[in-house]
C-alpha atoms as a PDB file:
ATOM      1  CA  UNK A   1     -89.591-175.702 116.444  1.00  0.00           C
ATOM      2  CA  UNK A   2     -90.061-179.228 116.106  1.00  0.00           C
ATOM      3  CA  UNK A   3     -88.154-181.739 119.159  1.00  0.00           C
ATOM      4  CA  UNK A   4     -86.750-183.590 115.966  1.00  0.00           C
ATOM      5  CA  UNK A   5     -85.042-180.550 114.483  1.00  0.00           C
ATOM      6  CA  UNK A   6     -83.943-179.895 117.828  1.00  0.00           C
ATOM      7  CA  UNK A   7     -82.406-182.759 118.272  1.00  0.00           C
ATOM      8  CA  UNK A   8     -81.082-182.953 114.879  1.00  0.00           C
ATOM      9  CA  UNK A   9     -79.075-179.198 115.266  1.00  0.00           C
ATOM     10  CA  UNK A  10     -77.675-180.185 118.979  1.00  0.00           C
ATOM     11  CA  UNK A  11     -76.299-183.247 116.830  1.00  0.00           C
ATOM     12  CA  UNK A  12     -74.586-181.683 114.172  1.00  0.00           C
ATOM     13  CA  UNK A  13     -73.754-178.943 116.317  1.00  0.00           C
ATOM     14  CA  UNK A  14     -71.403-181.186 118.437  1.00  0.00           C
ATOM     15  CA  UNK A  15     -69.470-182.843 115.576  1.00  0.00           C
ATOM     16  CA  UNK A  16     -66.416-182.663 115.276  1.00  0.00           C
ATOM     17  CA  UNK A  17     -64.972-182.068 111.624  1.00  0.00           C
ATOM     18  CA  UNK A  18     -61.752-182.195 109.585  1.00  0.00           C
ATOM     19  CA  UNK A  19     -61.809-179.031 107.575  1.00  0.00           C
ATOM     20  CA  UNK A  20     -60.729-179.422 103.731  1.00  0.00           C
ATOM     21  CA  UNK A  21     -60.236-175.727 102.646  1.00  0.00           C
ATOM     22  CA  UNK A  22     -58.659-172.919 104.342  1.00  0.00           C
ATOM     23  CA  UNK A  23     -56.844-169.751 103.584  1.00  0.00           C
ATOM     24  CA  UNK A  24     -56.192-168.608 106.630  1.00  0.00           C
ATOM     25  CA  UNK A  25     -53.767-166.031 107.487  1.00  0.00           C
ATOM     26  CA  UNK A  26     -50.966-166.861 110.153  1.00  0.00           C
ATOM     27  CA  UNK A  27     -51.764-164.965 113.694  1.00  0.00           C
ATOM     28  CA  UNK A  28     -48.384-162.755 113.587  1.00  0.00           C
ATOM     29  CA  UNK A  29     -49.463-161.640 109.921  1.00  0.00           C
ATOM     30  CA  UNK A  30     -53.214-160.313 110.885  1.00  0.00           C
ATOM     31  CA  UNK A  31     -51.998-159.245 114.106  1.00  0.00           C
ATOM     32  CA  UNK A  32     -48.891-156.837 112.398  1.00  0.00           C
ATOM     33  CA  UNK A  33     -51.492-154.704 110.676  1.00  0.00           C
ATOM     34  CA  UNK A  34     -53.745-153.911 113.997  1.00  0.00           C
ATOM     35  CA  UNK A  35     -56.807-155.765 112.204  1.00  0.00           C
ATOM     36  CA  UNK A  36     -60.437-154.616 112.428  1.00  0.00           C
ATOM     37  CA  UNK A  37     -64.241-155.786 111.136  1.00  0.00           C
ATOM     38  CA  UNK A  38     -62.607-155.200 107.734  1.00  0.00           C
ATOM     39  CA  UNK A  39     -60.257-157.974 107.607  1.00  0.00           C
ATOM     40  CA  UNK A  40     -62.732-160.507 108.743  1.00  0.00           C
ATOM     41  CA  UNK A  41     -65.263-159.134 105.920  1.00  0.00           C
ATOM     42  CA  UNK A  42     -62.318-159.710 103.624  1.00  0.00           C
ATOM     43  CA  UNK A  43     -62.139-163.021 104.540  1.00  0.00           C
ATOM     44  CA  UNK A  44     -65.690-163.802 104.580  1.00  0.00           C
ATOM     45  CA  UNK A  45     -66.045-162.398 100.550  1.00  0.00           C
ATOM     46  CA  UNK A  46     -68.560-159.419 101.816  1.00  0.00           C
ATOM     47  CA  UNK A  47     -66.771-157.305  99.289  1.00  0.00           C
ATOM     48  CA  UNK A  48     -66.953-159.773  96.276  1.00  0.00           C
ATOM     49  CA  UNK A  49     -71.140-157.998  96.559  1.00  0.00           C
ATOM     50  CA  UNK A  50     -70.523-154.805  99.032  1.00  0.00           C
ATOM     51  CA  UNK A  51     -67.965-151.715  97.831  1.00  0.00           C
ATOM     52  CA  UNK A  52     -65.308-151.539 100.625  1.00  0.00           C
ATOM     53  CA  UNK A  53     -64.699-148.342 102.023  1.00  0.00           C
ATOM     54  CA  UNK A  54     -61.726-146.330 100.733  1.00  0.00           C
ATOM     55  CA  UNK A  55     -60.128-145.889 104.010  1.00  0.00           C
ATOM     56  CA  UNK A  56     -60.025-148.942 106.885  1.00  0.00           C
ATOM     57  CA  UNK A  57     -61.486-146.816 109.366  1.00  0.00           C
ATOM     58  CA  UNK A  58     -64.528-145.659 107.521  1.00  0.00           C
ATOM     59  CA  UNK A  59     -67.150-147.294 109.592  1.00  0.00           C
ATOM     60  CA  UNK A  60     -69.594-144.750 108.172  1.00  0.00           C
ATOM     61  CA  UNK A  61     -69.457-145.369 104.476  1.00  0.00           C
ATOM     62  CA  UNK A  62     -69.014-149.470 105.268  1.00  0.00           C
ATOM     63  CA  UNK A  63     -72.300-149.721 107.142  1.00  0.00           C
ATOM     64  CA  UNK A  64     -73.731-147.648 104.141  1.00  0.00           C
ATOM     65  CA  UNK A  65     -72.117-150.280 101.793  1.00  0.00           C
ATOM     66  CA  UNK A  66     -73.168-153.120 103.931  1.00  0.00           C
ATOM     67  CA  UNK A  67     -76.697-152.216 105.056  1.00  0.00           C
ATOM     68  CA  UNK A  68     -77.017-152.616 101.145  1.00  0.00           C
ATOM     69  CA  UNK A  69     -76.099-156.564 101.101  1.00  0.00           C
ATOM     70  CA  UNK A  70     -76.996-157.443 104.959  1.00  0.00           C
ATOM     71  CA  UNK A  71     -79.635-160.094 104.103  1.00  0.00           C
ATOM     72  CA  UNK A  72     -77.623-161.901 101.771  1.00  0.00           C
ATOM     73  CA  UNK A  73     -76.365-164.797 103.410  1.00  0.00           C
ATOM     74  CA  UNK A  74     -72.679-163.585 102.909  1.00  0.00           C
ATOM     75  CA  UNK A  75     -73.843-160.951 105.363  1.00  0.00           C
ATOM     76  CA  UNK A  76     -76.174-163.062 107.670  1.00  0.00           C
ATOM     77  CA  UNK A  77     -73.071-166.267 108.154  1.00  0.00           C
ATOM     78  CA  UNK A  78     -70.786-163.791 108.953  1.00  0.00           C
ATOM     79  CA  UNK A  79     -72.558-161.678 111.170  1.00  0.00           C
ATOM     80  CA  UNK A  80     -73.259-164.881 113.232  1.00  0.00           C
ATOM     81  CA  UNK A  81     -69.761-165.360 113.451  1.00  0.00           C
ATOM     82  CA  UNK A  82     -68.932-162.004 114.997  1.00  0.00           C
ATOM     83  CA  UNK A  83     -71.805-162.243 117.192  1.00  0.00           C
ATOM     84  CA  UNK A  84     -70.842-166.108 118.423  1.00  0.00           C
ATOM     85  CA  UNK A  85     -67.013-165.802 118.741  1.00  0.00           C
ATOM     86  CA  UNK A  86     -66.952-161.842 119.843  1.00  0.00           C
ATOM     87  CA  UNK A  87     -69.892-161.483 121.316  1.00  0.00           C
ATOM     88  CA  UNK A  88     -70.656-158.325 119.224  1.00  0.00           C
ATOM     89  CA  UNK A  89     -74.100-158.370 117.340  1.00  0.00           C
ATOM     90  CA  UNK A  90     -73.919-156.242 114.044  1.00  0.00           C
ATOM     91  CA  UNK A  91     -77.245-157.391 112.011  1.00  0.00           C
ATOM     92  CA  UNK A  92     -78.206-154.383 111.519  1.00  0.00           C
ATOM     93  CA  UNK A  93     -75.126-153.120 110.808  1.00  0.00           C
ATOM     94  CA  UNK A  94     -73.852-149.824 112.813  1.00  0.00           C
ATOM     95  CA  UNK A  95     -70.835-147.708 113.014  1.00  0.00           C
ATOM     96  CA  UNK A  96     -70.948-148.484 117.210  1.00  0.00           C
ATOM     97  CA  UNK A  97     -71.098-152.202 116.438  1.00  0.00           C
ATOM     98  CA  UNK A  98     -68.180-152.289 114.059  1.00  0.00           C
ATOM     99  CA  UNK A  99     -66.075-150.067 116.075  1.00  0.00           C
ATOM    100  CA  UNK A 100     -66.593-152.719 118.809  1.00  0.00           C
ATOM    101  CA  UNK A 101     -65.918-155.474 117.010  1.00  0.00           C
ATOM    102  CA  UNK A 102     -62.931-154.585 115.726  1.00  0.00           C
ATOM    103  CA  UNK A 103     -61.352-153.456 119.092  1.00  0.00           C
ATOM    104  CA  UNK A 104     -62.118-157.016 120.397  1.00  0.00           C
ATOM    105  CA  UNK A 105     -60.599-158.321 117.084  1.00  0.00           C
ATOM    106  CA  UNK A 106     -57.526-156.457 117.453  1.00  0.00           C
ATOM    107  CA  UNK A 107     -57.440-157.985 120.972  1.00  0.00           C
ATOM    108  CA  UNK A 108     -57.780-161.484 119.998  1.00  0.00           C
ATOM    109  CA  UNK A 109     -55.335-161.324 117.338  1.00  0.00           C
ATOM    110  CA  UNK A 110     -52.322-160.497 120.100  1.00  0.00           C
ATOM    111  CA  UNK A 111     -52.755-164.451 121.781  1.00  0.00           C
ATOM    112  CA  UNK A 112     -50.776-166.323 118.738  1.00  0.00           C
ATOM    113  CA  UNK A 113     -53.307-169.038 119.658  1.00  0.00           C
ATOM    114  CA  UNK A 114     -55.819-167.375 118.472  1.00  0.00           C
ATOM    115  CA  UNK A 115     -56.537-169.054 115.306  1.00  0.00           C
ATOM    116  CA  UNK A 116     -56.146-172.355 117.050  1.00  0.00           C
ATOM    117  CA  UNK A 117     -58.545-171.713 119.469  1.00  0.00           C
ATOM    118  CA  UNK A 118     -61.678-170.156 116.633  1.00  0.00           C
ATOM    119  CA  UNK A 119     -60.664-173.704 114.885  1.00  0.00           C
ATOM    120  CA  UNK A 120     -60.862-176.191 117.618  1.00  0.00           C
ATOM    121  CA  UNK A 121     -63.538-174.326 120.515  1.00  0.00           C
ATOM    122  CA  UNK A 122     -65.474-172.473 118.845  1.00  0.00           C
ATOM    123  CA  UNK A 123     -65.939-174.778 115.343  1.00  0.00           C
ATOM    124  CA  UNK A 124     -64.895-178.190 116.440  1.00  0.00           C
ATOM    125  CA  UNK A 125     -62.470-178.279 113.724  1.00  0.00           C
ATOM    126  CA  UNK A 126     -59.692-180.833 114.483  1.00  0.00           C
ATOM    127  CA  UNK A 127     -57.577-180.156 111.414  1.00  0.00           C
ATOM    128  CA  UNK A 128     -57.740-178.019 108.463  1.00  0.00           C
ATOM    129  CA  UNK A 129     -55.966-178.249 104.960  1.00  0.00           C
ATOM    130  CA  UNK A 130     -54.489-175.010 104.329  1.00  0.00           C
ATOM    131  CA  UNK A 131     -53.910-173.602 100.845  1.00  0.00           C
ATOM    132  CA  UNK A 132     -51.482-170.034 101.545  1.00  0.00           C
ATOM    133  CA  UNK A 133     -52.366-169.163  98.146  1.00  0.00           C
ATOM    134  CA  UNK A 134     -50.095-165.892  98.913  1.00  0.00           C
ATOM    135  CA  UNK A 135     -47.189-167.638  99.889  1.00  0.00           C
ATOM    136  CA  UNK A 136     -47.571-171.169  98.717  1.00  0.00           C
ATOM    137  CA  UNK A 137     -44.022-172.129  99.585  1.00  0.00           C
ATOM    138  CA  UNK A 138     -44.504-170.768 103.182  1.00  0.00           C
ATOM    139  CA  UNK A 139     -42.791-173.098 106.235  1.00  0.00           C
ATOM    140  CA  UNK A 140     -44.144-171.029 109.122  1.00  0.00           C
ATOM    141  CA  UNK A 141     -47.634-172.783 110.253  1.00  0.00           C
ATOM    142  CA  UNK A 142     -49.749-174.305 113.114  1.00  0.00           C
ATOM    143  CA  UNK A 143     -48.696-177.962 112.415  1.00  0.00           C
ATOM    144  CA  UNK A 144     -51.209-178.997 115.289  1.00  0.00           C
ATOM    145  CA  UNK A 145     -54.204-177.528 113.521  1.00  0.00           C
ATOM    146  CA  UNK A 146     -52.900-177.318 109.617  1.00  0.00           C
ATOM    147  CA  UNK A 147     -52.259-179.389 106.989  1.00  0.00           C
ATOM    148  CA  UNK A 148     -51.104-177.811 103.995  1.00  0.00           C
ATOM    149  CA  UNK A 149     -52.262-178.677 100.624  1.00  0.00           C
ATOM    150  CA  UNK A 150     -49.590-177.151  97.265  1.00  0.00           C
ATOM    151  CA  UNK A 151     -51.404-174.977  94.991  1.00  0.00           C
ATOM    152  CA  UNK A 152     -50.286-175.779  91.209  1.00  0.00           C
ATOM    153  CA  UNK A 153     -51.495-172.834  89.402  1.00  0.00           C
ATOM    154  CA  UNK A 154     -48.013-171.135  89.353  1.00  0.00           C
ATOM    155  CA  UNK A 155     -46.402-174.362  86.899  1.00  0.00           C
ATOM    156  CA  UNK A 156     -49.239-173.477  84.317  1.00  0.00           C
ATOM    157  CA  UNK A 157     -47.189-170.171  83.887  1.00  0.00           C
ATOM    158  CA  UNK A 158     -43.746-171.648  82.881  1.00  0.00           C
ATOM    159  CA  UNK A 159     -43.859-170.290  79.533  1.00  0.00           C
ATOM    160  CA  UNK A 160     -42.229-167.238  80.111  1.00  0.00           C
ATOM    161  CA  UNK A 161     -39.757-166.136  82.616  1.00  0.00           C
ATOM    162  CA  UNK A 162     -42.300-162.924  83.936  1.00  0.00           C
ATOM    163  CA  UNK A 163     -45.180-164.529  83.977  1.00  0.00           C
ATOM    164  CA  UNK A 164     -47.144-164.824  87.283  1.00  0.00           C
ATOM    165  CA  UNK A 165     -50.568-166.192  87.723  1.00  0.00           C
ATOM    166  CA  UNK A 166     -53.678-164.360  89.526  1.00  0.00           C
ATOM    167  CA  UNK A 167     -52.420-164.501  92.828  1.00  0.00           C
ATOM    168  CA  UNK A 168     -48.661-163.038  91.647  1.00  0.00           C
ATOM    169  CA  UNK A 169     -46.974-166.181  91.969  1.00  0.00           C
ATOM    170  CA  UNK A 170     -43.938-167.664  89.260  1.00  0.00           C
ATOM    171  CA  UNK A 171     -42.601-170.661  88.982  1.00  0.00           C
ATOM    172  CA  UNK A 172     -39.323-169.734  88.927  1.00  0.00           C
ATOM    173  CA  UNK A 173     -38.764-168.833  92.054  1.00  0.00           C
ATOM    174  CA  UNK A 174     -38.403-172.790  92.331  1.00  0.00           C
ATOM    175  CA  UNK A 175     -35.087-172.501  90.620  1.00  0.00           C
ATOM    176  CA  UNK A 176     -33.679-170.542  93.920  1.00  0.00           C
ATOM    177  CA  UNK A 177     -35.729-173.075  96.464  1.00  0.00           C
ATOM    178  CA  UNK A 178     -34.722-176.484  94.814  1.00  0.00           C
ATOM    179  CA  UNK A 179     -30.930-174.990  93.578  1.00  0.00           C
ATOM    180  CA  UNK A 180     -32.210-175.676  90.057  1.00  0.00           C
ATOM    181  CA  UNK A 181     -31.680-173.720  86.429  1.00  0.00           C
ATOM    182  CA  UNK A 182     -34.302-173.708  84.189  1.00  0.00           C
ATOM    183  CA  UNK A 183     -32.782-173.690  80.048  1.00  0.00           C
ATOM    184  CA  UNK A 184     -34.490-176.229  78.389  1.00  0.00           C
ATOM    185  CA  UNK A 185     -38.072-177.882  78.102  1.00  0.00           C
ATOM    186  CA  UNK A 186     -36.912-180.727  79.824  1.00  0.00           C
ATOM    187  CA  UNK A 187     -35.548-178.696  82.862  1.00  0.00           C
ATOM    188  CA  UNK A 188     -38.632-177.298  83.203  1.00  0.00           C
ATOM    189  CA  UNK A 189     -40.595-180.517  83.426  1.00  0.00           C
ATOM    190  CA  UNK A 190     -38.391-181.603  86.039  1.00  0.00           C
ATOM    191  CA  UNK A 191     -38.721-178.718  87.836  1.00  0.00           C
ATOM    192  CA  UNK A 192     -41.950-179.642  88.153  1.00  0.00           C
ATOM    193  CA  UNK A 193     -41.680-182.788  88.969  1.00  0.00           C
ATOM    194  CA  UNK A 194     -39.309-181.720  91.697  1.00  0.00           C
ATOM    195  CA  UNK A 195     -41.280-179.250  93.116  1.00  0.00           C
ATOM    196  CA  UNK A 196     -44.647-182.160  93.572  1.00  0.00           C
ATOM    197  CA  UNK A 197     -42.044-184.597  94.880  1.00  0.00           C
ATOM    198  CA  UNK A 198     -40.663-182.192  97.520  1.00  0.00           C
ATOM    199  CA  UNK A 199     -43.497-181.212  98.026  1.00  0.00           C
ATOM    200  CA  UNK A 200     -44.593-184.406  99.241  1.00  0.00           C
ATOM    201  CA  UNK A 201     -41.975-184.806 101.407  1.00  0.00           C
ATOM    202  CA  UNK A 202     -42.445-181.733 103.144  1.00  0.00           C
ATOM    203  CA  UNK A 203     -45.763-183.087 104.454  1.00  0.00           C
ATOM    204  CA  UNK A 204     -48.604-181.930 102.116  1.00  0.00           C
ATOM    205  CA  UNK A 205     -51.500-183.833 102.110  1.00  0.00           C
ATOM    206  CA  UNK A 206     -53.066-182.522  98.115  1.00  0.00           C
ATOM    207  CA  UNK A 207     -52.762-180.558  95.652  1.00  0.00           C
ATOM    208  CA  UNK A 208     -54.686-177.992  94.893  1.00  0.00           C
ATOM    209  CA  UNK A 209     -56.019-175.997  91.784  1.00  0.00           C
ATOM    210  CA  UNK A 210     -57.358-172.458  91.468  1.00  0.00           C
ATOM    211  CA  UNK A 211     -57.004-172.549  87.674  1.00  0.00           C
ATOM    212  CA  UNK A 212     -60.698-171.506  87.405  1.00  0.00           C
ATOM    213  CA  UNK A 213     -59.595-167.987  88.501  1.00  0.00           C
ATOM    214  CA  UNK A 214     -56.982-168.085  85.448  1.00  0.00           C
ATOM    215  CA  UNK A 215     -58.607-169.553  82.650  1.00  0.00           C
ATOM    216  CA  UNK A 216     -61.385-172.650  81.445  1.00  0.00           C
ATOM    217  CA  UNK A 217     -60.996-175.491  83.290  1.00  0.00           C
ATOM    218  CA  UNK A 218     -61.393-177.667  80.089  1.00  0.00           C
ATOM    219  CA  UNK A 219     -57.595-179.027  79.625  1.00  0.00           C
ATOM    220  CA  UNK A 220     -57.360-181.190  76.656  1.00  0.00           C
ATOM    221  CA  UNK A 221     -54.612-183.703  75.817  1.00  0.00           C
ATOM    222  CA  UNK A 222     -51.624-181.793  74.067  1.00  0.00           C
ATOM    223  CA  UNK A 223     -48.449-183.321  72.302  1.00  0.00           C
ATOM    224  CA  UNK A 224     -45.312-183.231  74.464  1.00  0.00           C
ATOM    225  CA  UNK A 225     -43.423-181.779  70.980  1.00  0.00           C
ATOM    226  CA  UNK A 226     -46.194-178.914  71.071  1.00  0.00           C
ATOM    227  CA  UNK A 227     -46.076-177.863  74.576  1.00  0.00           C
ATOM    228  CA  UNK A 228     -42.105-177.681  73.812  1.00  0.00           C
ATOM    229  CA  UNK A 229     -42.502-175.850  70.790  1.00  0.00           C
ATOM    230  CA  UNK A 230     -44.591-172.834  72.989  1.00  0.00           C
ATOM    231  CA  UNK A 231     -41.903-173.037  75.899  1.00  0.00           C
ATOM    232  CA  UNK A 232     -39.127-172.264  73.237  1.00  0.00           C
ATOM    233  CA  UNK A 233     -40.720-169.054  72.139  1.00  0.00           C
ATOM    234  CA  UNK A 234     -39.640-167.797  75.887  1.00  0.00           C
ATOM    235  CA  UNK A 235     -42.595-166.137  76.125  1.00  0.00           C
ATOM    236  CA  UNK A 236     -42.400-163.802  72.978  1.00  0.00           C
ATOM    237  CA  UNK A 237     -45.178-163.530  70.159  1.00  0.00           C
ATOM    238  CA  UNK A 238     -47.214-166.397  72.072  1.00  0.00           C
ATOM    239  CA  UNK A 239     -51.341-166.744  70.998  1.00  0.00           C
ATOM    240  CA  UNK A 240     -53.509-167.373  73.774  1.00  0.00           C
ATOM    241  CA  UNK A 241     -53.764-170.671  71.882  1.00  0.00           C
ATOM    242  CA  UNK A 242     -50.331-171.306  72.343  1.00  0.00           C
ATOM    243  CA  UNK A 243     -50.360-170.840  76.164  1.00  0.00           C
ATOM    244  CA  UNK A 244     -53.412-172.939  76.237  1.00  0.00           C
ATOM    245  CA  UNK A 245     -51.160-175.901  74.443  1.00  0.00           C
ATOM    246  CA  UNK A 246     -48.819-175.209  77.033  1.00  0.00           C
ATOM    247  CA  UNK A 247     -51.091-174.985  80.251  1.00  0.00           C
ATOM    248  CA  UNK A 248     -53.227-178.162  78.810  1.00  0.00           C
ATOM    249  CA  UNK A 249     -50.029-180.351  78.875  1.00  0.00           C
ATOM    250  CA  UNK A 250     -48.617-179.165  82.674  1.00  0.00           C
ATOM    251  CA  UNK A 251     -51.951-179.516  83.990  1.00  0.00           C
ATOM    252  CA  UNK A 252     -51.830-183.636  82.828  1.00  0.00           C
ATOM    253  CA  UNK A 253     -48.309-183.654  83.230  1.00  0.00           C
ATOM    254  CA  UNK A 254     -49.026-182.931  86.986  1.00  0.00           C
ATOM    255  CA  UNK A 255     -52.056-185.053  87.011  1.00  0.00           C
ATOM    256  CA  UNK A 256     -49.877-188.099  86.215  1.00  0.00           C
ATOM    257  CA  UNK A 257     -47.540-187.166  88.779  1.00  0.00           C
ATOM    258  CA  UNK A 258     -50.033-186.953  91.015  1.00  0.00           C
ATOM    259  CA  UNK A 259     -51.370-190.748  90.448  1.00  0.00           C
ATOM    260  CA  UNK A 260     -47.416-191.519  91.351  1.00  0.00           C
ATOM    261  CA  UNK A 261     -46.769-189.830  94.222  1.00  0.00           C
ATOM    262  CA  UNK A 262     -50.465-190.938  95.556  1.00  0.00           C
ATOM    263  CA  UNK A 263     -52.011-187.099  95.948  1.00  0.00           C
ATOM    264  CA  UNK A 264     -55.518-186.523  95.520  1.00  0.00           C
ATOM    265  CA  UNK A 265     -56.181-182.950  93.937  1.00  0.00           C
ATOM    266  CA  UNK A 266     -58.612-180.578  95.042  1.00  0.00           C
ATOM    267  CA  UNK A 267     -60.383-178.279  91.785  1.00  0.00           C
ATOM    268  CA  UNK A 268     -61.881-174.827  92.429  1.00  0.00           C
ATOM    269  CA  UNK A 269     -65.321-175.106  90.427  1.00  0.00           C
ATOM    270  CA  UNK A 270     -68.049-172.488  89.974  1.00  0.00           C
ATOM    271  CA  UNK A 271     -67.577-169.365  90.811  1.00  0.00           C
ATOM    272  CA  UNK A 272     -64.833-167.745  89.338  1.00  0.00           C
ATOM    273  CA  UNK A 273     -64.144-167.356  85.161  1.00  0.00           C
ATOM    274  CA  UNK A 274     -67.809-168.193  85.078  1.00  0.00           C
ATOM    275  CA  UNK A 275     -67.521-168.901  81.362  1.00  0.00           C
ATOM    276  CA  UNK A 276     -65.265-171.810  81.956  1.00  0.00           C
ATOM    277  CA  UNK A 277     -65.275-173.168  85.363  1.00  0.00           C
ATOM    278  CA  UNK A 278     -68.202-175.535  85.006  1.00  0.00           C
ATOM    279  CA  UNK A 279     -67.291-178.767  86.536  1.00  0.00           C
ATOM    280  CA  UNK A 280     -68.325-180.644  83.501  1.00  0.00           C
ATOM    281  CA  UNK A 281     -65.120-179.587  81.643  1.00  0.00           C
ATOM    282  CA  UNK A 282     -63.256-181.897  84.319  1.00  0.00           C
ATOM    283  CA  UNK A 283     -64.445-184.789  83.074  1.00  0.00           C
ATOM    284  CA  UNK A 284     -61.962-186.404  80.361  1.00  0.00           C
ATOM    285  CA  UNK A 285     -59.073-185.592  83.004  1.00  0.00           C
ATOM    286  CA  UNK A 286     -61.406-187.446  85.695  1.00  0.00           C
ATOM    287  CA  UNK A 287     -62.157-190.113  83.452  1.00  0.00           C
ATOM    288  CA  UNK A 288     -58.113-190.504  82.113  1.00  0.00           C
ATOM    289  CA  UNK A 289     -56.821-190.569  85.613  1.00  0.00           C
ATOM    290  CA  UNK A 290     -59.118-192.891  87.067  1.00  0.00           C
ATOM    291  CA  UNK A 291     -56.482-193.469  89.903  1.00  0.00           C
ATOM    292  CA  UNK A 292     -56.233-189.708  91.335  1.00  0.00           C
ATOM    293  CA  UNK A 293     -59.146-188.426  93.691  1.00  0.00           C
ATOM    294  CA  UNK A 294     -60.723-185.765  92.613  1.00  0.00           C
ATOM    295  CA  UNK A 295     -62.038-182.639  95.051  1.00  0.00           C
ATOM    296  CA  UNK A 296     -64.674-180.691  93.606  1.00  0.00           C
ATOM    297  CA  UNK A 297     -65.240-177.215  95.555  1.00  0.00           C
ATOM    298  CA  UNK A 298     -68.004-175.343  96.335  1.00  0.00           C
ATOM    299  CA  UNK A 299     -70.365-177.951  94.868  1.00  0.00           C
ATOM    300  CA  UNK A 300     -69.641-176.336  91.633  1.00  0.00           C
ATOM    301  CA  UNK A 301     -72.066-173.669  92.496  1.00  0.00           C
ATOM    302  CA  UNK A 302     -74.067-173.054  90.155  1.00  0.00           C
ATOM    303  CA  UNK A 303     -73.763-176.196  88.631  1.00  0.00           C
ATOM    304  CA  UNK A 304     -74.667-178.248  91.293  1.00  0.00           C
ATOM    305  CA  UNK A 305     -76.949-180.857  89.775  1.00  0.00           C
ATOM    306  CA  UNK A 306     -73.683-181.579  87.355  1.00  0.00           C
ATOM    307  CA  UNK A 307     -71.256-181.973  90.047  1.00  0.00           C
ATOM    308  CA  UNK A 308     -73.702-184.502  91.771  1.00  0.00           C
ATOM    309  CA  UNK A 309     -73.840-186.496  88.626  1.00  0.00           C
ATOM    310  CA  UNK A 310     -70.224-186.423  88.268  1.00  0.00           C
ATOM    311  CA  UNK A 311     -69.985-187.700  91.380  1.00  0.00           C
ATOM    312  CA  UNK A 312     -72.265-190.388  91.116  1.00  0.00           C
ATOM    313  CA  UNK A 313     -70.248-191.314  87.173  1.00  0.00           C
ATOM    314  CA  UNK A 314     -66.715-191.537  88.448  1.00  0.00           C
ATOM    315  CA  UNK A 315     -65.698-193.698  91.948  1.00  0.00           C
ATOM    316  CA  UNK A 316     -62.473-190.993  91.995  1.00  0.00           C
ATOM    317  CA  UNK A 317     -65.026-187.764  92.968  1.00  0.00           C
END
């Protein structure tokens, strides 16, 4: 190993970073349902390629599953993890190894510091924007390690009253939250524009879409009268071209309030709907609103040479 590499890792190795994406569960929520080498696998996507075992205690059938995927580098990241912040090494995996790892999880989990302490010791992370995609209203965080970032996808869904998006949320539990009733079009738009201005004032630092897990990301400019039009069906006898009128006009709607209020919106790209969550389909809303800053995730993996030009095309990326 070269002394410039060397040199080069103990650098980077010793930086401290601000973290931009996070969904990390709060320490009394992992630590209510006793957690184990599972959870963390969970978390680290080892079952979007591995088949997780059909009870949480298997350890037999997951190193089966695993031993399948361990030198993927879903696999090899995360068992550097275990091995660095529990001191448990399970490359190759073994039913010993897990069991250990997940009593010295289940340990960990008890200090409610826990999380704070994997952030800022072991990963020189000095804040993190935090996206609770399962509770994206939630109060109850680590305000010295978190900032929290307002996922949209829910106001795409306004259409119709039971209507949730991927991760089960509606937006009409905002009716409750802001003491607001929803009858007309225009109640709805200013229930969204409520919702982004409180939301501001409650401290969060973006917005944030996950739209690619819903639907295309390609959201072209739609009539105000025709987005009214859909939301005055009330969901019945809609087309899927009809909720696309209506999704296409909330997601610039929310753009332009996002150029007022002075957010910067982070995109999920890549992975996901694979058929429509090429970054290239965010380009006419980049190039329209010129003043927002755009985040691109994941280096819209697979297209990654697109997402660099992008980047290079537009100042706001």
């Amino acid at each position: 190993m070269s002394s410039i590499y060397v040199k080069i890792s103990e650098i980077i190795a010793d930086m401290h970073v601000i973290d931009t994406h996070e969904h990390t569960y709060p320490q009394e929520l992992v630590a209510g349902r006793g957690p184990s080498i599972v959870d963390i696998f969970e978390g680290a996507y080892i079952f979007w390629i591995a088949k997780p075992p059909a009870k949480r205690d298997d350890f037999k059938s997951l190193v089966k599953s695993v031993k399948e995927i361990s030198g993927s580098a879903f696999y090899k990241a995360c068992s550097i993890a275990i091995k660095d912040v529990y001191g448990v090494d399970i490359d190759p995996p073994s039913e010993e190894a897990f069991m250990e790892a997940s009593k010295l999880i289940r340990e960990a989990y008890e200090n409610k510091y826990w999380i704070r302490k994997v952030f800022a010791e072991y990963s020189l992370i000095d804040k993190a924007l935090w996206d609770p995609y399962w509770d994206i209203w939630r109060e109850s965080f680590d305000p010295e390690l978190f900032k929290p970032v307002f996922r949209i996808n829910s106001l795409l869904f306004g259409y119709g009253r039971g209507v949730k998006d991927h991760n089960g949320n509606n937006p009409y539990v905002f009716e409750e939250l802001l003491n607001l009733k929803v009858e007309t079009f225009e109640d709805y738009i200013d229930l969204v524009d409520r919702v982004l201005e409180e939301a501001k004032r409650r401290g969060y630092v973006a917005l944030k879409s996950a739209l690619a897990y819903d639907r295309p990301i390609l959201f072209e400019d739609v009539g105000r009268e025709e987005a009214e039009r859909v939301f005055n069906k009330r969901g019945l006898g809609l087309t899927s071209r009809d909720i696309k009128l209506f999704q296409d006009f909330i997601l610039h709607h929310i753009l332009s309030k996002a150029s007022e209020l002075d957010l910067p919106v982070q995109f999920h790209t890549g992975l996901a709907l694979i058929d429509g969550s090429n970054p290239i389909n965010l380009v006419n809303v980049i190039r329209k609103y010129s003043n927002v800053d755009f985040i691109l995730f994941h280096g819209g993996y697979p297209w990654i040479r697109e997402t660099a030009a992008i980047a290079m095309s537009f100042q706001n990326v």
